[in-house]
C-alpha atoms as a PDB file:
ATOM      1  CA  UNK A   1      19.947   1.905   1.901  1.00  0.00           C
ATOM      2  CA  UNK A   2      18.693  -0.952   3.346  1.00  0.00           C
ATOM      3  CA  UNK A   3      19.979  -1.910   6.410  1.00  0.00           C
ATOM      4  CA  UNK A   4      18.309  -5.077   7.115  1.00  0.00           C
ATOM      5  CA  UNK A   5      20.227  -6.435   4.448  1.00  0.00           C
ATOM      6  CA  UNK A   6      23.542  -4.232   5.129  1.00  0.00           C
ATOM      7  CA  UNK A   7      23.229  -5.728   8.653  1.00  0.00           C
ATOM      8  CA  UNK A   8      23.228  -9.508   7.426  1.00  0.00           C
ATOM      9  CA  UNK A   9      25.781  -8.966   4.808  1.00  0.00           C
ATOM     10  CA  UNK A  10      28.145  -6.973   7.653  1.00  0.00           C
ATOM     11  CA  UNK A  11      27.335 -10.746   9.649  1.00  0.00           C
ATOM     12  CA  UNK A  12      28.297 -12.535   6.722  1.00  0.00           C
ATOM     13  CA  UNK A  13      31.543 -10.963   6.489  1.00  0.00           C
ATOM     14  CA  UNK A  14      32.604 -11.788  10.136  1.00  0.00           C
ATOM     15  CA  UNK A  15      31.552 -14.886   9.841  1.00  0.00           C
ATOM     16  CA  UNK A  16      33.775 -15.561   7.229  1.00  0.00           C
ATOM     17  CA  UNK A  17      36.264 -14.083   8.821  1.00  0.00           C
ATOM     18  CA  UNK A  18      36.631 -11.424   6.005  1.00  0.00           C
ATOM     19  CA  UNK A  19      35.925  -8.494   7.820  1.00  0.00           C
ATOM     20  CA  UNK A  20      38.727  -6.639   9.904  1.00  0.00           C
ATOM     21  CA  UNK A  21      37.483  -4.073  13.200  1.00  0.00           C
ATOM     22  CA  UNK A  22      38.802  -1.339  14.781  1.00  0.00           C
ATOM     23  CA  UNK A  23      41.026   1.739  13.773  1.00  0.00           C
ATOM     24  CA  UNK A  24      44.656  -0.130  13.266  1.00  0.00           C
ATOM     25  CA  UNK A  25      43.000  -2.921  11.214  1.00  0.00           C
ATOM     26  CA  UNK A  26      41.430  -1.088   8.747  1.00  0.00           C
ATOM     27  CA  UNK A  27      44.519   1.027   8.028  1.00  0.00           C
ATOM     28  CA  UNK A  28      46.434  -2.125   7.740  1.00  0.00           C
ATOM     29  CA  UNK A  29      43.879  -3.848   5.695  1.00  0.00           C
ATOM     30  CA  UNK A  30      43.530  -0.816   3.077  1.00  0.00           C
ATOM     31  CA  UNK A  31      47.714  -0.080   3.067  1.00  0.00           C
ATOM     32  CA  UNK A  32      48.487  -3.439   2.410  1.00  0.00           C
ATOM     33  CA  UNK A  33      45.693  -3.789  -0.205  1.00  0.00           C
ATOM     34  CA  UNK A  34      43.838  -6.694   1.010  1.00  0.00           C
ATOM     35  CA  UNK A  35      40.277  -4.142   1.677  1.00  0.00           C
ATOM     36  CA  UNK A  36      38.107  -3.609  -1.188  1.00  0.00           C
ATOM     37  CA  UNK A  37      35.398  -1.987   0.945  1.00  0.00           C
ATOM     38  CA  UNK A  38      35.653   0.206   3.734  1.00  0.00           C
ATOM     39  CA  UNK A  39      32.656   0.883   6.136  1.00  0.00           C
ATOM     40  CA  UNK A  40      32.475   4.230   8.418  1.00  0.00           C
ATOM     41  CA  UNK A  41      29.783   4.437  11.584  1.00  0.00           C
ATOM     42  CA  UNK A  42      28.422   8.285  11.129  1.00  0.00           C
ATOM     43  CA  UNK A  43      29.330   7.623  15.250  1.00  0.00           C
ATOM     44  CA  UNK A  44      33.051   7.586  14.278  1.00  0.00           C
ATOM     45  CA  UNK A  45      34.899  11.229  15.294  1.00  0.00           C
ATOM     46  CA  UNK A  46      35.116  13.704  12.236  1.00  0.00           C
ATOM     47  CA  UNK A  47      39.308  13.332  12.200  1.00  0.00           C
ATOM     48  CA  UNK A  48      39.438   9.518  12.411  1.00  0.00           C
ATOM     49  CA  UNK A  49      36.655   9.420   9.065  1.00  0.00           C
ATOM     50  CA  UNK A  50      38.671  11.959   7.651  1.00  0.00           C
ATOM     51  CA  UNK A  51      41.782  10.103   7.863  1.00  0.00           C
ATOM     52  CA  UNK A  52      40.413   7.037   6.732  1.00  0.00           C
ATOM     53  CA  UNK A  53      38.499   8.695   4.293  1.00  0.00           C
ATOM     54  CA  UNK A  54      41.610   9.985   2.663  1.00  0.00           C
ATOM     55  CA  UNK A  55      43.672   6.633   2.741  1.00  0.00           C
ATOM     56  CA  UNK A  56      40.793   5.372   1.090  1.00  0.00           C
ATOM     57  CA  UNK A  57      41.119   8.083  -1.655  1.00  0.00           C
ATOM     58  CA  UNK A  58      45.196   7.565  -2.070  1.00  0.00           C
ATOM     59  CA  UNK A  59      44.646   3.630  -1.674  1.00  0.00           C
ATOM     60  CA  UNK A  60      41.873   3.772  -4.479  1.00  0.00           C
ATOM     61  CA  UNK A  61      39.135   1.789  -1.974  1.00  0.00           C
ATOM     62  CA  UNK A  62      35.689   2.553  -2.079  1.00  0.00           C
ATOM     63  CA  UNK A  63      34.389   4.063   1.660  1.00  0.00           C
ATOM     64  CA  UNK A  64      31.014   4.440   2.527  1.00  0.00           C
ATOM     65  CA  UNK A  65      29.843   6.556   5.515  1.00  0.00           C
ATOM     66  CA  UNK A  66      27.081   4.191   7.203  1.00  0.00           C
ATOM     67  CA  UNK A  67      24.286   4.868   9.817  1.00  0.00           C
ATOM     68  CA  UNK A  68      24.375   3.845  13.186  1.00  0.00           C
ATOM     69  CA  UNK A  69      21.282   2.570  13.458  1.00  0.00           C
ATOM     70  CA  UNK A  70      22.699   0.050  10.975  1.00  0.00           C
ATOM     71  CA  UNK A  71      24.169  -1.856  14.464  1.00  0.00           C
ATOM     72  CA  UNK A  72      27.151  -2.788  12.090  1.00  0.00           C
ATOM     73  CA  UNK A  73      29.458  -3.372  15.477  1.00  0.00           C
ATOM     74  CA  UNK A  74      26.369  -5.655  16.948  1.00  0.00           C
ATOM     75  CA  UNK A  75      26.474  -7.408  13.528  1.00  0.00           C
ATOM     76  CA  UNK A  76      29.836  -8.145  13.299  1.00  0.00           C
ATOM     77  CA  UNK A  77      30.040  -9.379  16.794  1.00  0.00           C
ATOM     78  CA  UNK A  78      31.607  -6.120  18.041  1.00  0.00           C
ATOM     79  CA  UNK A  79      29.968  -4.041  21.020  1.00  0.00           C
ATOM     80  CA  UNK A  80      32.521  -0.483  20.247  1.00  0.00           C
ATOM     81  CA  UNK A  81      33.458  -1.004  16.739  1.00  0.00           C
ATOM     82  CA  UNK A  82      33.190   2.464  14.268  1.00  0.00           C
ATOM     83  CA  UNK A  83      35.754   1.042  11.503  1.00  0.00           C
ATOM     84  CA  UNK A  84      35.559  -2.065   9.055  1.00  0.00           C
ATOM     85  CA  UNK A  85      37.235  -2.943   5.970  1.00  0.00           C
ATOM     86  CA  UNK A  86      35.653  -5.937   3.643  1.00  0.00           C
ATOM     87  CA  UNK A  87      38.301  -8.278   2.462  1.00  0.00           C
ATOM     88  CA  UNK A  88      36.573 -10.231  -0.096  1.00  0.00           C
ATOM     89  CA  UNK A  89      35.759  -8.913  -3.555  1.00  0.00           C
ATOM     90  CA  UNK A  90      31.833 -11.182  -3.632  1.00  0.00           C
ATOM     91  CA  UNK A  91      31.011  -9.863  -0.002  1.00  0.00           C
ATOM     92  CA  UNK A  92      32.009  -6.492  -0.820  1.00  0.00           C
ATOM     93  CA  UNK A  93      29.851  -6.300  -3.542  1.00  0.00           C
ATOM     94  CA  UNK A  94      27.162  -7.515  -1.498  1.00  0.00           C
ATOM     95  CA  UNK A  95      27.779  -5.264   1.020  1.00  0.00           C
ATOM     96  CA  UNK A  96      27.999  -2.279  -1.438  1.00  0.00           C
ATOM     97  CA  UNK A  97      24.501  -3.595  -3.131  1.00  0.00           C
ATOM     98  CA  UNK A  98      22.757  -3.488   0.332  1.00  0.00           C
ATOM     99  CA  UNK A  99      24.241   0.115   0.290  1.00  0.00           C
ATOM    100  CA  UNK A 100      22.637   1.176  -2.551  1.00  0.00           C
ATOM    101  CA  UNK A 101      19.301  -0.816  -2.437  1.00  0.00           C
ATOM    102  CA  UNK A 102      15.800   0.647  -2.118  1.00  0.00           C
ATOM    103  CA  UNK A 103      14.703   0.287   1.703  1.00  0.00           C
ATOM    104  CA  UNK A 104      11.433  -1.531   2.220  1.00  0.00           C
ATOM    105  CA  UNK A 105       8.408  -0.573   1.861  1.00  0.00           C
ATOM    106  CA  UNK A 106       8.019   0.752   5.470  1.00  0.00           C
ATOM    107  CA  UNK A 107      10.695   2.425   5.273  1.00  0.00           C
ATOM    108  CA  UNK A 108      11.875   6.135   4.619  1.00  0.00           C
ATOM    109  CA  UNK A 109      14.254   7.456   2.400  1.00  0.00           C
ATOM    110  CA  UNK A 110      16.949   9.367   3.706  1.00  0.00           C
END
């Protein structure tokens, strides 16, 4: 993972104004279809990524568990924020990409 770039495209999104926050906005987002991405902070409680993780599952959106030394919240403008859901199909695959990249060079693998 490389979470430089995770951390610009999680910016990107709320700039855009495609990324929803917080617990009841990311349910909403996945049950009414509109997520096609769905970001966890490993900070999150174990029952709330559970839940989530299993509306993901029934709603058929991908959900990735992220780090929290990502600083997603900081990124997207947020100072408590554990949940996000991606609402645009190009920055979710950016966001997914920056998931799955190599880190840098510096960097170790987890």
């Amino acid at each position: 993972m490389n979470e430089q770039k995770l951390r610009g495209a999680i910016g990107l999104c709320a700039r855009a104004r495609k990324l929803s926050c917080g617990d009841f906005a990311v349910k909403r987002s996945v049950q009414m279809g509109m997520a096609y991405l769905v970001l966890i902070d490993d900070k999150a409680s174990e029952g709330t990524a559970k839940r989530l993780r299993y509306l993901c599952d029934v709603c058929d959106t991908p959900c990735y568990t992220i780090p929290q030394s990502v600083g997603a919240a900081r990124a997207a403008g947020r100072d408590s924020c554990l949940l996000f859901a991606v609402e645009d199909e190009n920055l979710a695959i950016l966001v997914e990409n920056a998931i799955k990249a190599d880190p840098p060079a510096g960097e170790e693998r987890n």
